[in-house]
C-alpha atoms as a PDB file:
ATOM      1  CA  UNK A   1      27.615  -0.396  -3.592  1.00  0.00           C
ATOM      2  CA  UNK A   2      24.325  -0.948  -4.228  1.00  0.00           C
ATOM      3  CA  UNK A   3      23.121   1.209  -1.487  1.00  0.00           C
ATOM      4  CA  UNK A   4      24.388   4.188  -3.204  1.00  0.00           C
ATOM      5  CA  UNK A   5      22.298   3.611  -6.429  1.00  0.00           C
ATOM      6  CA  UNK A   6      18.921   3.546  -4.451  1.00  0.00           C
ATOM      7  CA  UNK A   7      20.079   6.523  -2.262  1.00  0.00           C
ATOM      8  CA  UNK A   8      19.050   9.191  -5.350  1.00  0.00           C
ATOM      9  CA  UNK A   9      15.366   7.608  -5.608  1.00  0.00           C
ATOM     10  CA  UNK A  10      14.456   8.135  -1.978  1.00  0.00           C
ATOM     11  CA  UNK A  11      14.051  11.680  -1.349  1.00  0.00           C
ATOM     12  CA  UNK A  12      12.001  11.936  -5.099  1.00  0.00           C
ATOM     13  CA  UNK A  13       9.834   8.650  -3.651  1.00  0.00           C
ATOM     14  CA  UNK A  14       8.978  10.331  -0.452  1.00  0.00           C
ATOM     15  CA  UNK A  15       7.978  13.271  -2.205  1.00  0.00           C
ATOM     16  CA  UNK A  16       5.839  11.745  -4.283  1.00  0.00           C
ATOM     17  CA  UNK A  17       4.086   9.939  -1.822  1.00  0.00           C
ATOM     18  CA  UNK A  18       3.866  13.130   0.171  1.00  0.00           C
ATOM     19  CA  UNK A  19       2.052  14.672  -2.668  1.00  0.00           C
ATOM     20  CA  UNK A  20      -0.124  12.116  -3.171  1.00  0.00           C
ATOM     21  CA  UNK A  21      -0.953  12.103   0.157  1.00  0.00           C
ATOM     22  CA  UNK A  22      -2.312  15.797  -0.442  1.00  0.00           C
ATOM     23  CA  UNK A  23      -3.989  15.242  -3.902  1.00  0.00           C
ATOM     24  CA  UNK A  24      -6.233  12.171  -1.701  1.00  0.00           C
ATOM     25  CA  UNK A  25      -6.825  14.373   1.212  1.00  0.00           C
ATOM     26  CA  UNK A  26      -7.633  17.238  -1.269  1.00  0.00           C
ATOM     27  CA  UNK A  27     -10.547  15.389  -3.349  1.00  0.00           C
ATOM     28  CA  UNK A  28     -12.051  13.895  -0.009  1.00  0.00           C
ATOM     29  CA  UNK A  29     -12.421  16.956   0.918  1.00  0.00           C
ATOM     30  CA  UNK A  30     -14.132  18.292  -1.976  1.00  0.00           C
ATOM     31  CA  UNK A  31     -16.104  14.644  -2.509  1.00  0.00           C
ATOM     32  CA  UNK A  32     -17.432  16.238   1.662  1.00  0.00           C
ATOM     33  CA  UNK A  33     -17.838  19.989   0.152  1.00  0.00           C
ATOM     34  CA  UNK A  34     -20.006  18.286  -2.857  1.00  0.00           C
ATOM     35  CA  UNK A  35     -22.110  16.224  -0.699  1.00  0.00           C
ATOM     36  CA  UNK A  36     -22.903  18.935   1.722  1.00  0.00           C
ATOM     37  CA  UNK A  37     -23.882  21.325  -1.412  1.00  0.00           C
ATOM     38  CA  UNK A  38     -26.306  18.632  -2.493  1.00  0.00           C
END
């Protein structure tokens, strides 16, 4: 039973995680794009 309550939460976890993922790859790349400008 409980199985069912956590089973909402997963996909909206992993997607969050997923974007965050992006957001960290997306400012090291900038932080690179900065450094190479200066």
């Amino acid at each position: 039973m409980s199985d069912f309550t956590f089973l909402p939460w997963q996909p909206t976890a992993m997607h969050t995680i997923i974007q965050g993922q992006k957001l960290l790859l997306l400012l090291a790349h900038m932080n690179k794009a900065d450094k190479t400008r200066k």
